[in-house]
N, C-alpha and C. Protein backbone atom coordinates (compact mmCIF):
# COMPACT_ATOMS: atom_id res chain seq x y z
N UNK A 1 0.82 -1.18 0.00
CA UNK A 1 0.00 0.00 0.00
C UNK A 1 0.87 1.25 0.00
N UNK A 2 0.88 2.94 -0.40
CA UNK A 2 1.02 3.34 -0.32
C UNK A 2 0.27 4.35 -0.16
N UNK A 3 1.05 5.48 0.70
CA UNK A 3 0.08 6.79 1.72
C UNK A 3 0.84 7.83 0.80
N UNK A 4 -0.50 8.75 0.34
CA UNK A 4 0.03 9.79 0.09
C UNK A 4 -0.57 11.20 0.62
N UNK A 5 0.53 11.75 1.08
CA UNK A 5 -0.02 13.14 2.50
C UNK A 5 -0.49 14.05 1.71
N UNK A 6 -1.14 14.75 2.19
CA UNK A 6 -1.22 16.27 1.37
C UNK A 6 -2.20 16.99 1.97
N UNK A 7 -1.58 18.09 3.00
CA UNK A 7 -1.29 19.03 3.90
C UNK A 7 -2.27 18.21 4.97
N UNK A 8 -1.27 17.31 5.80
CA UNK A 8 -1.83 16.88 6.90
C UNK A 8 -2.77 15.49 6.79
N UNK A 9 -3.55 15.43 5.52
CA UNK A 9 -4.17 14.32 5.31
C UNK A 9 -3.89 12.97 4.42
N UNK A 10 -4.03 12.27 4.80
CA UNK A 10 -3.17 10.75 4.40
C UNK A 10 -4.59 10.01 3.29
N UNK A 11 -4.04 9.61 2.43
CA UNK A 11 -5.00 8.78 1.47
C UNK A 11 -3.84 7.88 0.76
N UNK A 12 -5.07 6.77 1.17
CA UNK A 12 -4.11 5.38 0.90
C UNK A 12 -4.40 4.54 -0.61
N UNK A 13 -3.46 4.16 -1.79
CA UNK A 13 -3.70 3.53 -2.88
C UNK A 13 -3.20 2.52 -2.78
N UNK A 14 -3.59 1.35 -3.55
CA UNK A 14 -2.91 0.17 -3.82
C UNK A 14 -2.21 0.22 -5.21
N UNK A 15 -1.62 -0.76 -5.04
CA UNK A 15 -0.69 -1.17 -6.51
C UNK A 15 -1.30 -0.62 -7.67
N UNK A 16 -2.53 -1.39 -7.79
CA UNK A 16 -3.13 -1.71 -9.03
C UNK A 16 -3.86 -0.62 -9.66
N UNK A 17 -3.57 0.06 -8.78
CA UNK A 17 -4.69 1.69 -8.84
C UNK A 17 -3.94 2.84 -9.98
N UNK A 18 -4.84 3.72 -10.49
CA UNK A 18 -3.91 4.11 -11.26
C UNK A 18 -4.26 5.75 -11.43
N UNK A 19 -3.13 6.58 -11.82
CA UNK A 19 -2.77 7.76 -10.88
C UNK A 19 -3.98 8.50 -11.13
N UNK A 20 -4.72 8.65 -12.41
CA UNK A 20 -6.15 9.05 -11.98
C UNK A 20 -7.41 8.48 -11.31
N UNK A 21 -6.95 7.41 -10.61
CA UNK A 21 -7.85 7.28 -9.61
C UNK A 21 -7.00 7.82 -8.50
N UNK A 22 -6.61 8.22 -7.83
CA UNK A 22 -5.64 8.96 -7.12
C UNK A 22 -6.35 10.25 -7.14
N UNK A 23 -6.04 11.03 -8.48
CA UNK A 23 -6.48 12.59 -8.52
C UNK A 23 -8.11 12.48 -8.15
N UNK A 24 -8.68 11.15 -8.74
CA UNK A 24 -10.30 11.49 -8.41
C UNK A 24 -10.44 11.30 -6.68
N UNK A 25 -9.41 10.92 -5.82
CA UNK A 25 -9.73 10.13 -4.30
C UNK A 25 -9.25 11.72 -3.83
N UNK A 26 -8.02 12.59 -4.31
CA UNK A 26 -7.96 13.52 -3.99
C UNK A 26 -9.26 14.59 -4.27
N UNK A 27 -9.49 14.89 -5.40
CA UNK A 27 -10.72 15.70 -5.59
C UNK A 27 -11.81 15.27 -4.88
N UNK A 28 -12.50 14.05 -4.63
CA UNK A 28 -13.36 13.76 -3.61
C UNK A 28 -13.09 14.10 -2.07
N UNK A 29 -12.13 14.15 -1.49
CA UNK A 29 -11.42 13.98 -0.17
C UNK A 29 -12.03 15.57 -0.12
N UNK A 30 -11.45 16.47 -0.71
CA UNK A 30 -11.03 17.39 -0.63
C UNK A 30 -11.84 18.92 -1.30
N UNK A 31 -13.28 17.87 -2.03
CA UNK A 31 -14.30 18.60 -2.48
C UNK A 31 -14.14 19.53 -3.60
N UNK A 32 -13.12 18.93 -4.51
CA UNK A 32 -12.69 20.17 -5.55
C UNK A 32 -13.36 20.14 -6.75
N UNK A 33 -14.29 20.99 -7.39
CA UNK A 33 -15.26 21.09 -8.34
C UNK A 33 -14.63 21.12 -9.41
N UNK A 34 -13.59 21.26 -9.67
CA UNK A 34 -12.99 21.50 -11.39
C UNK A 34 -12.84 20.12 -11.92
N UNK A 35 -12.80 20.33 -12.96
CA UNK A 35 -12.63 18.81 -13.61
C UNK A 35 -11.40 17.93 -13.52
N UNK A 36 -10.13 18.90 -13.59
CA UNK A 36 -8.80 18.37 -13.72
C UNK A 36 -7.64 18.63 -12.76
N UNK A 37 -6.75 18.16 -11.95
CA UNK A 37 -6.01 18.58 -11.07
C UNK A 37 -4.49 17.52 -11.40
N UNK A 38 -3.51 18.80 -11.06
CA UNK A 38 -2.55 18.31 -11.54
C UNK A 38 -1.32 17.74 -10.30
N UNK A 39 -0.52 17.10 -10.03
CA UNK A 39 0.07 16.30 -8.68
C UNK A 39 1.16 17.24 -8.81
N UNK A 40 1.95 17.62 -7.66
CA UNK A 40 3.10 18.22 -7.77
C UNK A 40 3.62 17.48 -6.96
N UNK A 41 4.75 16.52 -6.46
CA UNK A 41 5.31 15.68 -5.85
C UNK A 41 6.34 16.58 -5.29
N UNK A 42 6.33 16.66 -3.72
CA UNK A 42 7.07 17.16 -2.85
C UNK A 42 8.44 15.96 -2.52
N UNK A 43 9.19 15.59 -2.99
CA UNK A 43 9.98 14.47 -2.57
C UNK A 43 11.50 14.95 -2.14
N UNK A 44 12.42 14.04 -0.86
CA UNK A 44 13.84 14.55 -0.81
C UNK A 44 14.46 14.33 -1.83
N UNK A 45 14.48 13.14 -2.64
CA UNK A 45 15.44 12.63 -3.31
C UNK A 45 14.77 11.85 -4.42
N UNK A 46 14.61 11.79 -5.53
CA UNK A 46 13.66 10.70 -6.81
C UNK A 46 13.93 9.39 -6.32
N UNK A 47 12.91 8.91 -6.02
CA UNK A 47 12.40 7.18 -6.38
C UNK A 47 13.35 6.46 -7.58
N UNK A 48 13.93 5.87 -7.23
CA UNK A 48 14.14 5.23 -8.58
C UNK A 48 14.63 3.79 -8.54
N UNK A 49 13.95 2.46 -9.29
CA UNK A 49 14.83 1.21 -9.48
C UNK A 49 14.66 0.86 -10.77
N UNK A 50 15.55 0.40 -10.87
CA UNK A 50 16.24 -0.29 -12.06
C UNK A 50 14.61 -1.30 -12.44
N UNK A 51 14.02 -0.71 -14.16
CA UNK A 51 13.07 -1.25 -14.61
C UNK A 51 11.62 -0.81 -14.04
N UNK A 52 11.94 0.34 -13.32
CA UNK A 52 10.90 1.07 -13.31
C UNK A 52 10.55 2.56 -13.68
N UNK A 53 9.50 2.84 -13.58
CA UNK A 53 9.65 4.58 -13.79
C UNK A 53 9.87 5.35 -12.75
N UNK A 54 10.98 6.31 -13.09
CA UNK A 54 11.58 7.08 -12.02
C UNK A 54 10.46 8.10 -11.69
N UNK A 55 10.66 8.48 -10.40
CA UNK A 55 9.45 9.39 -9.80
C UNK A 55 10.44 10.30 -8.89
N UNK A 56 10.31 12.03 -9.51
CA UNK A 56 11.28 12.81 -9.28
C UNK A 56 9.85 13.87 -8.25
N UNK A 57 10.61 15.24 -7.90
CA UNK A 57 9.92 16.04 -7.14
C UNK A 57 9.10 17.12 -8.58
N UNK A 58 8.21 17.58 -8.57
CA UNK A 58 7.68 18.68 -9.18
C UNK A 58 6.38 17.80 -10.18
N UNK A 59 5.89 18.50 -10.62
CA UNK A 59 4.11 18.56 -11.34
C UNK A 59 4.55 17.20 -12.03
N UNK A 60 3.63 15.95 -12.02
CA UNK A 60 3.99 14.78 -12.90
C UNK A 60 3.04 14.57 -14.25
N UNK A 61 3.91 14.24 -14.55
CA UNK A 61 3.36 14.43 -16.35
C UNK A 61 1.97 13.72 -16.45
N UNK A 62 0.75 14.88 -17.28
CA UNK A 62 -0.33 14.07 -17.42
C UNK A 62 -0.19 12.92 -18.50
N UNK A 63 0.62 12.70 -18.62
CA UNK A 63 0.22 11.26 -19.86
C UNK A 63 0.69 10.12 -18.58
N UNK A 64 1.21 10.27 -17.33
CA UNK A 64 0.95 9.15 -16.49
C UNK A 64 -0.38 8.67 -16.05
N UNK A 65 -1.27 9.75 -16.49
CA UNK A 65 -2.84 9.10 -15.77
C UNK A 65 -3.08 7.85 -15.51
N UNK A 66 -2.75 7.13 -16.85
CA UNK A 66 -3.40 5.66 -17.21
C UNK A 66 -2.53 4.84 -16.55
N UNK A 67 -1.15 4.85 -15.93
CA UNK A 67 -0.69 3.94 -15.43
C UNK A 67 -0.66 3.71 -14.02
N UNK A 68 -0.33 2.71 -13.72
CA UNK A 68 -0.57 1.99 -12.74
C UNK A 68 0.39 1.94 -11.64
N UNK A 69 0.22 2.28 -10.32
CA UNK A 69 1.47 2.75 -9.26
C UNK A 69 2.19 1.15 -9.33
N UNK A 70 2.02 0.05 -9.86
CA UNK A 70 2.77 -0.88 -10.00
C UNK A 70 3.89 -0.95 -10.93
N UNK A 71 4.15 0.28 -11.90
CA UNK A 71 5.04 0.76 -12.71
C UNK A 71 6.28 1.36 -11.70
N UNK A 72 6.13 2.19 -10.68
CA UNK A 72 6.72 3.08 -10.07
C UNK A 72 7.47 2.12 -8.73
N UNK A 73 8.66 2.56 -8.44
CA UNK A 73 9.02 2.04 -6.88
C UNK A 73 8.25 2.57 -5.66
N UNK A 74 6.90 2.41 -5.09
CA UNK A 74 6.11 3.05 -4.57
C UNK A 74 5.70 2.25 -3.12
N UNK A 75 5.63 0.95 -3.09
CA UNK A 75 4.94 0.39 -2.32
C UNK A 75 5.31 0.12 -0.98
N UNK A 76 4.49 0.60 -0.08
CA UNK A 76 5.03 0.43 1.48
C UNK A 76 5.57 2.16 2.23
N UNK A 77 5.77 2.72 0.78
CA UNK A 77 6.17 4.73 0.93
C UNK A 77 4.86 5.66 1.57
N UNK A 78 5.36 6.62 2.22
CA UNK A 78 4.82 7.40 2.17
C UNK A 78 5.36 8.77 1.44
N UNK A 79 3.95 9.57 0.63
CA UNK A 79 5.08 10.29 -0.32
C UNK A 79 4.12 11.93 -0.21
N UNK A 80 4.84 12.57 -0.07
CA UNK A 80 4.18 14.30 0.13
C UNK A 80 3.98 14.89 -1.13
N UNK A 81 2.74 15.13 -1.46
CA UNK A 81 2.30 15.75 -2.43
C UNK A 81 1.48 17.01 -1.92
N UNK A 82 1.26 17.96 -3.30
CA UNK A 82 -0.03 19.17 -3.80
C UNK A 82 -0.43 18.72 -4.52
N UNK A 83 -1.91 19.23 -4.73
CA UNK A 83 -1.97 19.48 -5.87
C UNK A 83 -2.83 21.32 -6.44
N UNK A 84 -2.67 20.84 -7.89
CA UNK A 84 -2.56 22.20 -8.52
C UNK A 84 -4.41 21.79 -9.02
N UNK A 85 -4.94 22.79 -9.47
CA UNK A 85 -6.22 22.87 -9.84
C UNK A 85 -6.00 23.27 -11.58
N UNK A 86 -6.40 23.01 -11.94
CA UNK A 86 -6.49 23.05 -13.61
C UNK A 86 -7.82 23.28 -14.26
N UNK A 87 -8.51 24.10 -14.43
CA UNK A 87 -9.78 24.59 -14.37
C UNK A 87 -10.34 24.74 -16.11
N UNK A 88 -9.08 25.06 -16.86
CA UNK A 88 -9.08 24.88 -17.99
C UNK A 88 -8.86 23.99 -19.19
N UNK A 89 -8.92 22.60 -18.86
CA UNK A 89 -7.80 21.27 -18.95
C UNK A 89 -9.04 20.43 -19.22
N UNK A 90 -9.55 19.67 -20.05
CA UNK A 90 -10.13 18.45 -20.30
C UNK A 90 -9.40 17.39 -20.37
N UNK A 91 -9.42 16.20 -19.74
CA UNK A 91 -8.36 14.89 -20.09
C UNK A 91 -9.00 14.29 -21.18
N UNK A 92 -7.60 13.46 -22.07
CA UNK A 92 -8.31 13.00 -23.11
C UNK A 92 -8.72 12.07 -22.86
N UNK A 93 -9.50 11.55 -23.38
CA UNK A 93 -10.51 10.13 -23.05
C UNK A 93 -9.79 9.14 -24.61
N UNK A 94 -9.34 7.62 -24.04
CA UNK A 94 -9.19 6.76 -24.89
C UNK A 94 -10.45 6.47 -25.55
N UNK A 95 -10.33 6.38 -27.23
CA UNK A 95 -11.35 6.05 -27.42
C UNK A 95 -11.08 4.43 -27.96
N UNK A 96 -12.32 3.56 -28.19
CA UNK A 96 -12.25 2.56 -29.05
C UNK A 96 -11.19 2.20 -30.24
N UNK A 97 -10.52 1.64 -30.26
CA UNK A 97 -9.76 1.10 -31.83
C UNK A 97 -10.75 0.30 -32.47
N UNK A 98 -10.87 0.47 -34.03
CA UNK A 98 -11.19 -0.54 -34.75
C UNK A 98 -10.82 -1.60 -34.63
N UNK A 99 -11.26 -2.45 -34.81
CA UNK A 99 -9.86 -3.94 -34.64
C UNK A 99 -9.45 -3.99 -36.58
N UNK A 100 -8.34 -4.38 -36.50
CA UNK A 100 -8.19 -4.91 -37.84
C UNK A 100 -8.41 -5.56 -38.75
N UNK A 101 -8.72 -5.56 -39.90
CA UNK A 101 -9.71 -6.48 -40.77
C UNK A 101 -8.62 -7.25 -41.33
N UNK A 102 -8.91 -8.91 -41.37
CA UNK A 102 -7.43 -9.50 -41.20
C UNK A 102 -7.91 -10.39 -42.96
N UNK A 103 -9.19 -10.32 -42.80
CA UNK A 103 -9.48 -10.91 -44.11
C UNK A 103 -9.42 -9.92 -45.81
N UNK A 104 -9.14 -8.69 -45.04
CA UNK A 104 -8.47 -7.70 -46.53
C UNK A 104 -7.34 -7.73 -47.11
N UNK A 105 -6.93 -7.98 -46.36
CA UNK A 105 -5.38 -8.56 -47.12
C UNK A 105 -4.98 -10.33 -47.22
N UNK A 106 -5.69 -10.74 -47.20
CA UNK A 106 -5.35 -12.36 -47.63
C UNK A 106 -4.69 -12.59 -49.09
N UNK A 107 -3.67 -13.08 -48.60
CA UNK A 107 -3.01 -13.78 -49.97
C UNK A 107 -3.89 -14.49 -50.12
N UNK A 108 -4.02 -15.02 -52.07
CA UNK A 108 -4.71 -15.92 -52.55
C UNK A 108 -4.07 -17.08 -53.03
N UNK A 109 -3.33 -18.27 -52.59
CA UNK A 109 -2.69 -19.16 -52.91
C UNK A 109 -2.64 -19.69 -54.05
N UNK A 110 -3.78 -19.43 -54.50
CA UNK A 110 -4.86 -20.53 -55.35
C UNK A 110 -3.71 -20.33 -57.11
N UNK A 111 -3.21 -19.16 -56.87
CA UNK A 111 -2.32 -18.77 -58.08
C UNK A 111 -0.83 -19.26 -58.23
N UNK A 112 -0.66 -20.24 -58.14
CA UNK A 112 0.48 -20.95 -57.62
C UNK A 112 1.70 -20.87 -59.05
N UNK A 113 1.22 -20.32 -60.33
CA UNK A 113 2.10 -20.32 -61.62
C UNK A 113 2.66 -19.00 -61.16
N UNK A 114 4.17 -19.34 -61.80
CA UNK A 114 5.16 -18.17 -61.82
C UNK A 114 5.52 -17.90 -63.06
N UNK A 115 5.49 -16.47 -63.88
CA UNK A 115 5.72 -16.48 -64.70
C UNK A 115 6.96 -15.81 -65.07
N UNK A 116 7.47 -16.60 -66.13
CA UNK A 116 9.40 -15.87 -66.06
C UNK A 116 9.41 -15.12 -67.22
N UNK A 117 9.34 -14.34 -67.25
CA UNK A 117 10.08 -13.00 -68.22
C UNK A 117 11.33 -12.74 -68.51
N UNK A 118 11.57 -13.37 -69.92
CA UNK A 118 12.79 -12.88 -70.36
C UNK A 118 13.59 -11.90 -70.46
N UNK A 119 14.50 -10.96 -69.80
CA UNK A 119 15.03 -9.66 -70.07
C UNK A 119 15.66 -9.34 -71.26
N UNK A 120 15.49 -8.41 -72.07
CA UNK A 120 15.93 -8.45 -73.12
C UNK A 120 17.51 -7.83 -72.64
N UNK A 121 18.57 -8.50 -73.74
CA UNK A 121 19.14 -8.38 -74.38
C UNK A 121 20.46 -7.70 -74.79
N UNK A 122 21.03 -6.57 -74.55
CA UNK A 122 21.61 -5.50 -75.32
C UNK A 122 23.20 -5.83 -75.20
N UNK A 123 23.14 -5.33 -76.66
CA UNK A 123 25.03 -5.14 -77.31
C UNK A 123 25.42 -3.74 -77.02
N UNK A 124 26.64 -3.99 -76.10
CA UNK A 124 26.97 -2.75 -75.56
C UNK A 124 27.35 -1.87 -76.88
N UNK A 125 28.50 -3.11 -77.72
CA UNK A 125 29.49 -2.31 -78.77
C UNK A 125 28.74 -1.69 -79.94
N UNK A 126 27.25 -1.93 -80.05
CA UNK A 126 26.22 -1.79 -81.08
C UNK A 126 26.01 -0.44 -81.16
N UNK A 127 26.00 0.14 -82.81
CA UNK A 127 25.77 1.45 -82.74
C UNK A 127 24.12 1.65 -83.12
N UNK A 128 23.87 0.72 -83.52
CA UNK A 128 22.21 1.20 -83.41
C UNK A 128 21.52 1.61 -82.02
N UNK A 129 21.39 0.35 -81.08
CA UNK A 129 21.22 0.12 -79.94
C UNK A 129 21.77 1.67 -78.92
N UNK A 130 22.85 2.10 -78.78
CA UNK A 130 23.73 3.07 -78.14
C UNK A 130 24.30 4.02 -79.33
N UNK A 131 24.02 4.85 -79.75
CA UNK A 131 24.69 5.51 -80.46
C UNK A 131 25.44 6.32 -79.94
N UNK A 132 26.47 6.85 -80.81
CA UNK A 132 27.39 7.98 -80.56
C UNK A 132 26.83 9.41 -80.39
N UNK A 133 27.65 9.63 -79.29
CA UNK A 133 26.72 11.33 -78.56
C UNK A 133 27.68 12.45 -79.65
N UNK A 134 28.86 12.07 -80.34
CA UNK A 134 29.49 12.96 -80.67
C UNK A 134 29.63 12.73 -82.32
């Protein structure tokens, strides 16, 4: 589990949780009406192990939303944060992928003849073929 403070009050995430559920446990806690809020990580020294994502002090990048504190060296920490209010900020929402249409490109086996084309030909020393530029 990990505790994260912010000014005096402790809110606890698990592993599997992911950092915008975090900002939504903060905005609930804490009654904040705007849509978007941004983390500023108060830390002594960056988090960091080998094969994970490093976690330094200052505002953390919104394209971490979607991942998961099981990415980060986090678990068992307690870690001091703000946050910032962002009032002007929509997050993007993943949308659906098509899936790929796997039957549009099918080779057709069924054509199994190869056909060989002869290359033609040419006499270098030939003055028809190459004529003289001069």
């Amino acid at each position: 589990m990990i505790t994260f403070i912010i000014n005096d009050c402790k809110i606890t995430c698990e592993e599997n949780e992911t950092v915008l559920d975090l900002k939504n446990k903060i905005k609930k806690e804490f009654n904040i009406k705007v849509e978007y809020i941004d983390l500023d990580f108060k830390l002594e020294k960056p988090i960091r192990k080998l094969g994970k994502y490093n976690l330094e002090s200052g505002i953390l990048s919104r394209v971490m939303d979607n991942y998961t504190f099981d990415k980060f060296h986090l678990d068992g920490k307690e870690i001091n944060l703000n946050y910032i209010e962002c009032p002007n900020y929509t997050p993007i929402i993943k949308k659906d992928i098509k899936p790929f249409n796997k039957n549009k490109y099918k080779f057709d086996s069924s054509q199994n003849e190869i056909k060989y084309v002869e290359e033609k030909k040419f006499d270098l020393k030939s003055d028809l073929e190459f004529p003289k530029l001069s």
